[in-house]
Protein backbone atom coordinates (compact mmCIF):
# COMPACT_ATOMS: atom_id res chain seq x y z
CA UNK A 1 11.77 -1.89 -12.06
CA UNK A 2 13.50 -5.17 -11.57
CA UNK A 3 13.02 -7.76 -14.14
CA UNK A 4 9.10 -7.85 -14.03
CA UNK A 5 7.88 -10.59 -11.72
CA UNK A 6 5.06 -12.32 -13.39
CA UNK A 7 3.65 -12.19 -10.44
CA UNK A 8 3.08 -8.32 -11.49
CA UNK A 9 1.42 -9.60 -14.26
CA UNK A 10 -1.62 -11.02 -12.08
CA UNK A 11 -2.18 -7.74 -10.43
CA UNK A 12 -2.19 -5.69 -13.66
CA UNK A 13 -4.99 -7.44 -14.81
CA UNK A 14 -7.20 -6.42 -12.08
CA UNK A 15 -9.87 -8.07 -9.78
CA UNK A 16 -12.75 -7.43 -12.15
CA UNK A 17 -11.14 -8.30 -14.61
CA UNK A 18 -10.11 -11.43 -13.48
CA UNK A 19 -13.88 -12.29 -12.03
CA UNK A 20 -15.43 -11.53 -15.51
CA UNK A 21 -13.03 -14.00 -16.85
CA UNK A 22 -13.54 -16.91 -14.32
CA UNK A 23 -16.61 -18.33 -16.09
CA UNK A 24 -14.88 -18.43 -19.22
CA UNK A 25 -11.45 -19.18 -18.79
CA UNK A 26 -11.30 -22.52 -15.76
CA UNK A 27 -7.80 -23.17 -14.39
CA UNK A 28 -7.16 -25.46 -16.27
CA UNK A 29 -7.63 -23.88 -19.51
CA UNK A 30 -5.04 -22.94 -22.18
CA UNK A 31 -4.90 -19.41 -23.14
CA UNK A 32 -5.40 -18.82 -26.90
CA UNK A 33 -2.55 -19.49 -28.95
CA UNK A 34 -0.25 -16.45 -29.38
CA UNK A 35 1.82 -15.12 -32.80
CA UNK A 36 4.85 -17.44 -33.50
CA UNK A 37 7.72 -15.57 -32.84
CA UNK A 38 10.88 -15.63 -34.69
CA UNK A 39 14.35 -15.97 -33.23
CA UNK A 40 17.84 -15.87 -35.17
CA UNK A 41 21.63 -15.09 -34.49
CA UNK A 42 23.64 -12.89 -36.83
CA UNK A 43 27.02 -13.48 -37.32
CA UNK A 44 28.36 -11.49 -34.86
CA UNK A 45 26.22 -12.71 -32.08
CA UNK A 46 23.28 -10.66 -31.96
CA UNK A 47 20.01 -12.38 -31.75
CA UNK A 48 16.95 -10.84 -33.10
CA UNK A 49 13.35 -11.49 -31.68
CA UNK A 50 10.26 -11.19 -33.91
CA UNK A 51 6.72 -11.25 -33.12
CA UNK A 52 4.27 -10.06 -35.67
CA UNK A 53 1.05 -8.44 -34.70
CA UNK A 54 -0.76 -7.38 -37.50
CA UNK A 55 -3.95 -5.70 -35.98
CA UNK A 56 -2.60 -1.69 -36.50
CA UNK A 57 0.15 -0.61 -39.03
CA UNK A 58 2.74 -0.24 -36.15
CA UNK A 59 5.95 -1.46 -34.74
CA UNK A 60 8.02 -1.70 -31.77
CA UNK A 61 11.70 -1.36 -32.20
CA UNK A 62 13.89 -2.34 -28.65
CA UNK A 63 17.61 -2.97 -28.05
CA UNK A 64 18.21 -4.81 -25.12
CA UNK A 65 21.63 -4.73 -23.78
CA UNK A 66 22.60 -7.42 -20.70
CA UNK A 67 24.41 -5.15 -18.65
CA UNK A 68 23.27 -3.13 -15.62
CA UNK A 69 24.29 -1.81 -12.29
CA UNK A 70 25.17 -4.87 -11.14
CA UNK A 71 27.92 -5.35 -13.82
CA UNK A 72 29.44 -1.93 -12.22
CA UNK A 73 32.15 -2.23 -9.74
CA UNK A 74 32.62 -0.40 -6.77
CA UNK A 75 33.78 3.17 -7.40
CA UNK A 76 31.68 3.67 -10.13
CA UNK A 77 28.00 2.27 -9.44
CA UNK A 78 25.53 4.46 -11.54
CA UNK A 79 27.38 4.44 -15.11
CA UNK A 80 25.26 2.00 -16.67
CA UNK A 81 22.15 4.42 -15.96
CA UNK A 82 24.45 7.38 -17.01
CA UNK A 83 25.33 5.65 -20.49
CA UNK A 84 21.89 5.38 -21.08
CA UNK A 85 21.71 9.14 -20.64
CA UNK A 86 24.92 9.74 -22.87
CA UNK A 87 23.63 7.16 -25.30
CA UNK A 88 20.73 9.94 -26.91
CA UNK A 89 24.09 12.47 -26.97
CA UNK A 90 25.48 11.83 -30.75
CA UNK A 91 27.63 9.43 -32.60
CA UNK A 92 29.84 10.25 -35.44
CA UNK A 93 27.28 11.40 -37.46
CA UNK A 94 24.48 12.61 -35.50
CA UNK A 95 24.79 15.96 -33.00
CA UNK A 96 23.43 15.31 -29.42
CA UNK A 97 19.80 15.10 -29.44
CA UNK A 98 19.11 14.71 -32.70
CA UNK A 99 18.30 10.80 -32.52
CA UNK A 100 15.17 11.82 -30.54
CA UNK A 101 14.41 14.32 -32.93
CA UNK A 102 14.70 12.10 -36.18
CA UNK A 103 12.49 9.46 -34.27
CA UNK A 104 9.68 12.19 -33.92
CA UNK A 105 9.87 13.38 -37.27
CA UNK A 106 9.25 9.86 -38.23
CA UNK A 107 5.84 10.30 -36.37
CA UNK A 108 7.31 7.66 -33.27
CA UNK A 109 8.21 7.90 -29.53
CA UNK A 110 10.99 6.48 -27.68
CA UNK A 111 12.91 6.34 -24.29
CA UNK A 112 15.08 4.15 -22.64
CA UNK A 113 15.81 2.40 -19.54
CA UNK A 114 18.31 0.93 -16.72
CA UNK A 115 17.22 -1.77 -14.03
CA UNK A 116 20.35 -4.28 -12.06
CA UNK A 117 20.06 -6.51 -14.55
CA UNK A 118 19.86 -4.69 -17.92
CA UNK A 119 19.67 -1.55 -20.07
CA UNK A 120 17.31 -1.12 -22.89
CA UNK A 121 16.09 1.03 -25.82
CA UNK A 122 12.37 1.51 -27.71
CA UNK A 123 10.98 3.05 -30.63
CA UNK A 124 7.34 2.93 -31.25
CA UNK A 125 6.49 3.83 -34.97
CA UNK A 126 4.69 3.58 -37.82
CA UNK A 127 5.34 0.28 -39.67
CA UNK A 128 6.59 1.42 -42.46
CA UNK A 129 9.67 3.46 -40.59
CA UNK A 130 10.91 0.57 -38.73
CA UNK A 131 14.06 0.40 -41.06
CA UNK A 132 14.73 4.42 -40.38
CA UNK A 133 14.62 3.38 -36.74
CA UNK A 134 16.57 0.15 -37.18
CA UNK A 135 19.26 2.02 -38.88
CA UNK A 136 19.40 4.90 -35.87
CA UNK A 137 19.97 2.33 -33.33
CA UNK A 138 22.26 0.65 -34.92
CA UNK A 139 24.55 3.57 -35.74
CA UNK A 140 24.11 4.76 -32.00
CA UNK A 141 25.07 1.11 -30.41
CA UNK A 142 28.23 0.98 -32.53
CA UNK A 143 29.28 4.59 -32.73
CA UNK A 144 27.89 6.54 -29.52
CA UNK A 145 29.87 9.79 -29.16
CA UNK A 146 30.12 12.47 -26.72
CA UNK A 147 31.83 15.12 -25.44
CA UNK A 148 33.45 16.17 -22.02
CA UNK A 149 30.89 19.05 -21.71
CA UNK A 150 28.21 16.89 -22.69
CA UNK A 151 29.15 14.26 -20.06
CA UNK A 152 29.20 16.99 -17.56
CA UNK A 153 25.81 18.40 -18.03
CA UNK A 154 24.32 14.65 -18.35
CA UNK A 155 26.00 13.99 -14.97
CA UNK A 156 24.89 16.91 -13.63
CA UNK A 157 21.03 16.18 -14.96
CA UNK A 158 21.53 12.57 -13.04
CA UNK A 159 22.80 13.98 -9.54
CA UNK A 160 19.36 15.69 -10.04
CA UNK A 161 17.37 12.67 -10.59
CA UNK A 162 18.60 11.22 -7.36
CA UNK A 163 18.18 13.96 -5.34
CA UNK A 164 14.61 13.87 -6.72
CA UNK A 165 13.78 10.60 -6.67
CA UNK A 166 15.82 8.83 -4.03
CA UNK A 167 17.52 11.90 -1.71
CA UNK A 168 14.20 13.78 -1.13
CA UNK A 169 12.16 10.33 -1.25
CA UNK A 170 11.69 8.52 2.21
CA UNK A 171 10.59 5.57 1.05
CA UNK A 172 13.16 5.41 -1.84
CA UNK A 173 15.79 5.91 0.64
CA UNK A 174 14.99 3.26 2.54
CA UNK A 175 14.22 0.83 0.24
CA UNK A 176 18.06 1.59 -1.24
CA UNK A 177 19.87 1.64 2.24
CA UNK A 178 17.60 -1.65 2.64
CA UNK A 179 19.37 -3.50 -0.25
CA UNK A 180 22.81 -2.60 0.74
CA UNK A 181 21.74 -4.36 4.03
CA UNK A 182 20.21 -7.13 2.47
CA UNK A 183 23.59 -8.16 0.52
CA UNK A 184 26.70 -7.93 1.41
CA UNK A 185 28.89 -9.45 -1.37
CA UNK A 186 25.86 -9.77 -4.43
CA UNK A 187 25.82 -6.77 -6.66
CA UNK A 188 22.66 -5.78 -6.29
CA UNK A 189 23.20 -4.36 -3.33
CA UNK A 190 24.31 -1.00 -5.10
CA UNK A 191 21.75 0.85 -6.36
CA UNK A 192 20.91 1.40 -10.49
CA UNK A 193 20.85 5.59 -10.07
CA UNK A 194 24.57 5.30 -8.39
CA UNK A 195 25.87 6.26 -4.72
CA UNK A 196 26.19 10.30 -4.77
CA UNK A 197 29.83 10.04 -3.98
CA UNK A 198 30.45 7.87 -6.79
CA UNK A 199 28.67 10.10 -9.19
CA UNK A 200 30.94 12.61 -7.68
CA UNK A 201 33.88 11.32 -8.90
CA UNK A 202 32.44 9.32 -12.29
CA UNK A 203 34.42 10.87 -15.12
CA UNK A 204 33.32 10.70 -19.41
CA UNK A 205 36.36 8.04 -19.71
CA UNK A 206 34.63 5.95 -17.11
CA UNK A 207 31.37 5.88 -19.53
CA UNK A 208 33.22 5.34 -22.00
CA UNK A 209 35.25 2.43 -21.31
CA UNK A 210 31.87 0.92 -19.90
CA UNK A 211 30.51 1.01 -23.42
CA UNK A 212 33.20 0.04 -24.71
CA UNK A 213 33.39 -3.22 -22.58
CA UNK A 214 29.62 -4.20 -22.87
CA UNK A 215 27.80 -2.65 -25.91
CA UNK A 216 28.87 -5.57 -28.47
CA UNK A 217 26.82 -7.91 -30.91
CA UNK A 218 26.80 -10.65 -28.82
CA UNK A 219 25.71 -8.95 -25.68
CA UNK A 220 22.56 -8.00 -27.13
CA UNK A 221 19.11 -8.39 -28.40
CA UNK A 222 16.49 -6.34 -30.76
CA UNK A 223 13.05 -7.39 -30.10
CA UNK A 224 10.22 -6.28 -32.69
CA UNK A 225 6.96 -6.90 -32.21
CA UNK A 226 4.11 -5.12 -34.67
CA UNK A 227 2.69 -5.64 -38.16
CA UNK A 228 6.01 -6.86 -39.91
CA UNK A 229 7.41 -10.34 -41.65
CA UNK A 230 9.92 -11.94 -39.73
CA UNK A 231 12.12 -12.49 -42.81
CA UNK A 232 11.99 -8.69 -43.95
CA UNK A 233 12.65 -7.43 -40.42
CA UNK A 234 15.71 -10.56 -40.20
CA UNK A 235 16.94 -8.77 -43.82
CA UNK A 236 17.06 -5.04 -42.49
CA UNK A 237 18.51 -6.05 -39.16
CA UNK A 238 21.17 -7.77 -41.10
CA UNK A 239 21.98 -4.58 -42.95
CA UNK A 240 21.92 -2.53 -40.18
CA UNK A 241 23.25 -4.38 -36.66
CA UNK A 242 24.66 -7.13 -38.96
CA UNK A 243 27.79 -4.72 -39.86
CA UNK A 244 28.93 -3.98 -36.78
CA UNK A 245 32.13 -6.05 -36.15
CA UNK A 246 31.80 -9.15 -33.51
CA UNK A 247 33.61 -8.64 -30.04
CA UNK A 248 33.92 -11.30 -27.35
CA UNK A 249 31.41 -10.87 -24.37
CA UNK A 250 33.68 -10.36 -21.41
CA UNK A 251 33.69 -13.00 -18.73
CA UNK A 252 31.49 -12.09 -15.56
CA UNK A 253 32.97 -13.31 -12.18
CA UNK A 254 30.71 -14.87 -9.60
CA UNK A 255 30.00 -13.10 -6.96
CA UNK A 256 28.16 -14.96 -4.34
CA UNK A 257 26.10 -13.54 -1.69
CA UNK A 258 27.39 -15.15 1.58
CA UNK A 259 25.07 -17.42 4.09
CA UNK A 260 23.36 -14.55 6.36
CA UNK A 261 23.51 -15.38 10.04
CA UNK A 262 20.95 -13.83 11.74
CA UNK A 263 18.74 -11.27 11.33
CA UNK A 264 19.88 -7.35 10.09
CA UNK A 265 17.61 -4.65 11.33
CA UNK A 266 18.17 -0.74 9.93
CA UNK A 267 16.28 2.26 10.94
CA UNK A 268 15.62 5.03 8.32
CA UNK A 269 14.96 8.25 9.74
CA UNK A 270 13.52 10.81 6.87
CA UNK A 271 11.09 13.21 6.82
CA UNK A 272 7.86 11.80 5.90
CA UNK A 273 4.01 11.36 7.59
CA UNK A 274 4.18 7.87 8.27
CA UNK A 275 6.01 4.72 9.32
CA UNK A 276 6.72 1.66 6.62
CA UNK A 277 8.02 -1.69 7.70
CA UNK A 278 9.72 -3.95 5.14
CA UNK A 279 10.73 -7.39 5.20
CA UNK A 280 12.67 -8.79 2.78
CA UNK A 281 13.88 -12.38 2.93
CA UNK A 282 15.97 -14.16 1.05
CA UNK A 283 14.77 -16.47 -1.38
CA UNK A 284 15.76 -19.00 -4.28
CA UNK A 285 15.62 -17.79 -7.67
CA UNK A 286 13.85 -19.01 -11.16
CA UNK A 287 17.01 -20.02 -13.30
CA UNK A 288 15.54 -21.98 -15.96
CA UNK A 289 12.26 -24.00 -17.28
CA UNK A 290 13.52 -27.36 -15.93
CA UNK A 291 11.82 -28.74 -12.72
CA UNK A 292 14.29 -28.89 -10.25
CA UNK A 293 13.90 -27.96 -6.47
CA UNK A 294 15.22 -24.31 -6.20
CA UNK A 295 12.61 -23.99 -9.55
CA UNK A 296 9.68 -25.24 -8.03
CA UNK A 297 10.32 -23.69 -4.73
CA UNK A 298 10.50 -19.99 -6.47
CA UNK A 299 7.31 -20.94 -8.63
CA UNK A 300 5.05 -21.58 -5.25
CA UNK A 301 6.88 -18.62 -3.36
CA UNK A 302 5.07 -16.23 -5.76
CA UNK A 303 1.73 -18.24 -5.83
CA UNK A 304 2.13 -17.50 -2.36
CA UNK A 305 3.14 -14.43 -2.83
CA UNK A 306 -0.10 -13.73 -5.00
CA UNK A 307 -2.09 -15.48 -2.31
CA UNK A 308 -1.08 -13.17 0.42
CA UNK A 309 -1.40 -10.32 -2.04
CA UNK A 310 -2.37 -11.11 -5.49
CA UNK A 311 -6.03 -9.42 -5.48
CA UNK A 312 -8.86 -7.43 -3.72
CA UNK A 313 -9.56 -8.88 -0.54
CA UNK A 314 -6.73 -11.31 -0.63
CA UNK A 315 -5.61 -12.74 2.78
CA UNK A 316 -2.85 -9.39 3.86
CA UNK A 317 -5.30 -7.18 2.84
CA UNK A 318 -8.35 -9.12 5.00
CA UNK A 319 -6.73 -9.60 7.53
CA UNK A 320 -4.45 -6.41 8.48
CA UNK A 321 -6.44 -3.37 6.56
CA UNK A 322 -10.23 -4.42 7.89
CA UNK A 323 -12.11 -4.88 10.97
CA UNK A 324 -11.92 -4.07 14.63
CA UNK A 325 -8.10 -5.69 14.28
CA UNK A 326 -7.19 -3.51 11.87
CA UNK A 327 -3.02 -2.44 12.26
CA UNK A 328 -2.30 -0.97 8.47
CA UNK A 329 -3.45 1.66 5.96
CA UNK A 330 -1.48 -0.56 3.20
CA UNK A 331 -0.19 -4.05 2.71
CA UNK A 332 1.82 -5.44 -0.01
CA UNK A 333 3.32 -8.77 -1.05
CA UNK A 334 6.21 -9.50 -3.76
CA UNK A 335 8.54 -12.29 -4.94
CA UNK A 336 11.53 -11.70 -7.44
CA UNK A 337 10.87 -14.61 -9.26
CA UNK A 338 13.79 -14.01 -11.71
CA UNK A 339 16.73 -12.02 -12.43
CA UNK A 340 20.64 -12.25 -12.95
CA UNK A 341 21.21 -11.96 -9.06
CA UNK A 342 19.89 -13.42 -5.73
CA UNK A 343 16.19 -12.45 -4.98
CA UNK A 344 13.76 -11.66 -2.09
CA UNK A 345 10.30 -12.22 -1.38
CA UNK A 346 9.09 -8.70 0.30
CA UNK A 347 6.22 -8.09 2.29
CA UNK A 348 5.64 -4.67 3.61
CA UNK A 349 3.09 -2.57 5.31
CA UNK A 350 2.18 0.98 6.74
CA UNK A 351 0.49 1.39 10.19
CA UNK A 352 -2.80 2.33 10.79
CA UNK A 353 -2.91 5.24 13.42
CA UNK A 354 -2.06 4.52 16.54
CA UNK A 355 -0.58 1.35 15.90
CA UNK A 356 3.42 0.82 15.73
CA UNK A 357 5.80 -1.02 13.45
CA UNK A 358 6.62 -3.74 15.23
CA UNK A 359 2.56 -4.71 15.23
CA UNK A 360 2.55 -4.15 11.90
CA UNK A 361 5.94 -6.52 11.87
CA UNK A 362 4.30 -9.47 13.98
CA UNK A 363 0.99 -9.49 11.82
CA UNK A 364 2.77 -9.76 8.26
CA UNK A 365 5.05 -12.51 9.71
CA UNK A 366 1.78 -13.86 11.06
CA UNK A 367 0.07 -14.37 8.14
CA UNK A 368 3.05 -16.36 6.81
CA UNK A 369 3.21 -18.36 9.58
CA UNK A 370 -0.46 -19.42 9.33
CA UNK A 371 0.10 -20.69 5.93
CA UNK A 372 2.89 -22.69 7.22
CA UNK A 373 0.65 -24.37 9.40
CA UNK A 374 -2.56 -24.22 8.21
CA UNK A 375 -1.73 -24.35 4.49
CA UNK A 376 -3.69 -22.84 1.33
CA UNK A 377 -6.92 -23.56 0.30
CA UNK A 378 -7.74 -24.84 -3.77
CA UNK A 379 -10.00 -22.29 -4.13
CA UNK A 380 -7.22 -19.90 -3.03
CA UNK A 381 -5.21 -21.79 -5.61
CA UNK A 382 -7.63 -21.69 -8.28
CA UNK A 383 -8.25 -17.93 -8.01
CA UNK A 384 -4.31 -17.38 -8.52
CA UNK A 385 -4.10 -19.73 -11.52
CA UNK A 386 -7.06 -18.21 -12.86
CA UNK A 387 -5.47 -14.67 -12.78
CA UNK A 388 -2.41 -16.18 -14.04
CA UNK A 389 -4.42 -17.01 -17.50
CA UNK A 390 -5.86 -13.81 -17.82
CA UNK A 391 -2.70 -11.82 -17.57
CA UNK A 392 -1.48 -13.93 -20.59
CA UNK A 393 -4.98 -12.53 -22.23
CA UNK A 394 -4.03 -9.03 -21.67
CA UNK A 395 -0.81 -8.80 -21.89
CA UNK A 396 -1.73 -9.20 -25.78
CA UNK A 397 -3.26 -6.18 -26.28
CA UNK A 398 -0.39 -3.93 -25.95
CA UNK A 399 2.20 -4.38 -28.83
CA UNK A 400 4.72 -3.19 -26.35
CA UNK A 401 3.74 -4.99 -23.73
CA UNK A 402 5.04 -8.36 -25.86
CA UNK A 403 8.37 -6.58 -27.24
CA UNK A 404 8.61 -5.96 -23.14
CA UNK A 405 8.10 -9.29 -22.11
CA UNK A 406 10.26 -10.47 -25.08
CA UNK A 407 12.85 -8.71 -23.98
CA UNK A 408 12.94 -9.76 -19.94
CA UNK A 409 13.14 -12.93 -20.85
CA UNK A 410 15.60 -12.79 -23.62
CA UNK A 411 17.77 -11.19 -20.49
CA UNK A 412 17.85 -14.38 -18.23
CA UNK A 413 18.52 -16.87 -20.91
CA UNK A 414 14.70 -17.51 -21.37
CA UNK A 415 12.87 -19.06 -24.83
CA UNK A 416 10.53 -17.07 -26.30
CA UNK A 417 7.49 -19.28 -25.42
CA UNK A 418 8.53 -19.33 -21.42
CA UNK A 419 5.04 -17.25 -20.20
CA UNK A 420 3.19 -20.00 -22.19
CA UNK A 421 5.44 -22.99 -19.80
CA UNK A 422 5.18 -21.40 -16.97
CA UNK A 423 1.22 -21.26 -16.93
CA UNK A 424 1.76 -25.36 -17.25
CA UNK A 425 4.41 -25.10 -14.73
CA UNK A 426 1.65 -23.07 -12.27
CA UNK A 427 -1.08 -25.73 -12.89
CA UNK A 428 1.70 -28.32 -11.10
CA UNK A 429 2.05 -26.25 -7.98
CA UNK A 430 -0.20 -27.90 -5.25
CA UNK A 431 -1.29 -26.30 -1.58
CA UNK A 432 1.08 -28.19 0.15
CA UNK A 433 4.36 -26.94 -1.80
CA UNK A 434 2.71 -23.37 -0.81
CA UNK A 435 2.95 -24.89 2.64
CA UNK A 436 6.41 -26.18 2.25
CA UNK A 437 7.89 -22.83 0.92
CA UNK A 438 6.01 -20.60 4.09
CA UNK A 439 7.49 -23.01 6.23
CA UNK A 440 11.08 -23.26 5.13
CA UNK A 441 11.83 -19.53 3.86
CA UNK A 442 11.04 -16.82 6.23
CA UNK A 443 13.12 -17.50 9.43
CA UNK A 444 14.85 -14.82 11.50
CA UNK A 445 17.93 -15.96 9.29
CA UNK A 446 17.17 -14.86 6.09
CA UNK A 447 15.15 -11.60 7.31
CA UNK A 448 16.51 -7.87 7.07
CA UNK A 449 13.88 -5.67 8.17
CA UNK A 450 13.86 -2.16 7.78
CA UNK A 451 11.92 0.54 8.90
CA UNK A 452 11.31 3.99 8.03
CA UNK A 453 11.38 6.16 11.20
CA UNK A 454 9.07 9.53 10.17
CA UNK A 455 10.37 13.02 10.83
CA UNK A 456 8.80 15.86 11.05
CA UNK A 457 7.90 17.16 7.19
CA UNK A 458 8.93 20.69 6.08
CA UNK A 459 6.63 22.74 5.38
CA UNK A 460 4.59 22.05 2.44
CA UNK A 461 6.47 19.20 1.15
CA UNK A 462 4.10 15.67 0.76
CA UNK A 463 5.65 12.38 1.30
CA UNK A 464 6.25 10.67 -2.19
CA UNK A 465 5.77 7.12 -3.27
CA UNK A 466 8.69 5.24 -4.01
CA UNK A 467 9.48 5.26 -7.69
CA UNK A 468 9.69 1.64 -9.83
CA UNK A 469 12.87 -0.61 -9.74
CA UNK A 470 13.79 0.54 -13.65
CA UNK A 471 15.09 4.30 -14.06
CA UNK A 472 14.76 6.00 -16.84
């Protein structure tokens, strides 16, 4: 998954969910005050994130690592995803697989994960073992170790994944061949499981010198979140992460995505039992906290966003799934409203029978363009802000949910408290700088439009979903 939009957020927490909260939770309302968290820097340039949460005897352990597939370069996309594979394959002390092992004896659970923008690492366990896991980690970020055979059997597990997940997927492989459209000089055009070909050729001194270059201190965060004291946890990460030596970060190039000059168009041909149109446009980005116009203008593209899409009944849904007019089975909505690279607002849909993509084309674009012209009402605004308060309600009840969201934001350069400002920043956001954004964002200029031409289906096979933005 992509840096999770907060948008996301709003949709996790559910229509009813949201309606049993209106009386009690106005727009306007602060959510209740959250644990303090805890940030420091060790001496060699790690920072450490704590949040306590004392309600069960538990703790989540993550290493977050700023590097992803779009710090690959061409040649070699899909070794950040590998590492993560390799990284559960030994260091100097501990035989391949017997990290995961030692975590379950400890009575925990733990995975990893890749996305563009980053690569991270979680243990969920018992309080009281959060130092056995601390020390683990540790040893594996400073002394990961593997052999040629093992990198060859890892490799060949990956080629698997993405003939599984993006190969034999038709909507997987068209949202991937719709990126590399999309961008034509921004890295994210690459996608995080790798090109086949360039898995191909990847070879173990190509991981290696990849974790060599990025896995250091100061390229890094641990986030725990659970029933622990900030100072303890600061103590045992200085024991543990604190003695591996300090490395520079290396220096990361720009690399701009040139203006787009018209609109791109692909067709996807695939086997699957229906069409799916998808319309991504290009979009400003959410770089910091600070008002500015690029800021506010990615704010309101996902209160639009939400508006179009952000609950049951909401205006996509209304107006292209329902009634006599109906022209799709499914309807979606989405703005990135952060990450490392350029982002897109996407709005997608699946025709009903007997009606074609381009219907299904004009009527999302339509719905846009009627906000441009007709605007948003404050009700529609109020039910967005609304939802926006109660996903900072429930996000609270998962322990790993906060080490997650910890995490994200520690990966654009984001304080701790940033959920917390943007809620203030949403109140700001009026109907007419919804308006503004539907008017000035979704030209035939900053559209690439893809669509996923069905074949026929072999025998027996389903269609599948596309899978989420993070691999893991």
């Amino acid at each position: 998954m992509q840096p999770m939009p907060f948008i996301s957020l709003l949709r996790r927490a559910g229509a009813a969910g949201v309606l049993a909260l209106g009386a009690a939770f106005a727009p306007a309302q602060t959510p209740p005050a959250a644990p303090p968290v805890s940030q420091f820097t060790l001496d060699n340039g790690l920072t450490l994130i704590v949040k306590p949460d004392r309600r069960a005897p538990t703790a989540v352990h993550m290493l977050w690592v700023r590097v992803g597939a779009m710090d690959e370069v061409d040649g070699t996309s899909g070794v950040a995803h590998l590492l993560e594979h390799l990284m559960f394959k030994g260091t100097d002390t501990l035989a391949p697989g017997e990290f995961s092992r030692r975590v379950a004896a400890l009575g925990g659970r733990e995975n990893a994960f890749t996305s563009r923008d980053y690569t991270g690492y979680y243990q969920q366990v018992p309080a009281a073992r959060l130092a056995d896991v601390m020390a683990l980690e540790a040893d594996r970020f400073a002394h990961n170790r593997y052999s040629d055979e093992e990198f060859a059997k890892e490799l060949a597990v990956v080629k698997e994944e993405r003939r599984l997940r993006v190969d034999d997927n038709p909507r997987a492989l068209m949202a991937e061949q719709q990126m590399a459209a999309t961008f034509a000089a921004a890295p994210y055009r690459r996608p995080v499981i790798g090109w086949m070909g360039d898995l191909d050729a990847l070879t173990a001194d190509d991981a290696r010198a990849f974790f060599q270059r990025w896995y250091v201190p100061a390229n890094a965060a641990v986030v725990v979140a659970g029933d622990v004291d900030p100072q303890a946890v600061l103590a045992l990460a200085r024991k543990t992460y604190g003695a591996i030596a300090a490395r520079p970060v290396p220096a990361r190039k720009p690399r701009p995505e040139p203006a787009q000059a018209g609109t791109r168009r692909i067709d996807v041909k695939a086997p699957a039992e229906q069409a799916l149109v998808s319309l991504a446009f290009k979009v400003p980005r959410m770089d910091g906290l600070e008002p500015s116009p690029s800021n506010d203008d990615a704010l309101a593209l996902t209160v639009l966003a939400a508006v179009l899409d952000g609950y049951s009944g909401a205006r996509l849904d209304r107006a292209l799934t329902r009634g006599p007019h109906r022209v799709a089975d499914s309807v979606s909505a989405d703005n990135g409203l952060f990450g490392r690279g350029p982002q897109i607002f996407t709005l997608s849909g699946v025709p009903a029978a007997g009606k074609t993509a381009a219907e299904v084309e004009a009527a999302l674009r339509a719905q846009v363009a009627h906000v441009a012209r007709e605007g948003v009402s404050e009700a529609e605004l109020n039910r967005v802000k609304t939802q926006w308060v109660a996903s900072e309600i429930y996000k609270r009840d998962s322990v790993m949910g906060q080490a997650q969201e910890l995490g994200h934001l520690w990966i654009q350069g984001l304080p701790p408290d940033t959920s917390e400002r943007l809620i203030a920043r949403l109140r700001q956001i009026s109907a007419a700088q919804v308006q503004a954004v539907a008017r000035t964002y979704f030209g035939d200029d900053q559209l690439t439009a893809a669509i996923l031409v069905p074949q026929p289906l072999p025998p027996g096979q389903p269609a599948r979903p596309a899978p989420a933005g993070e691999i893991r």
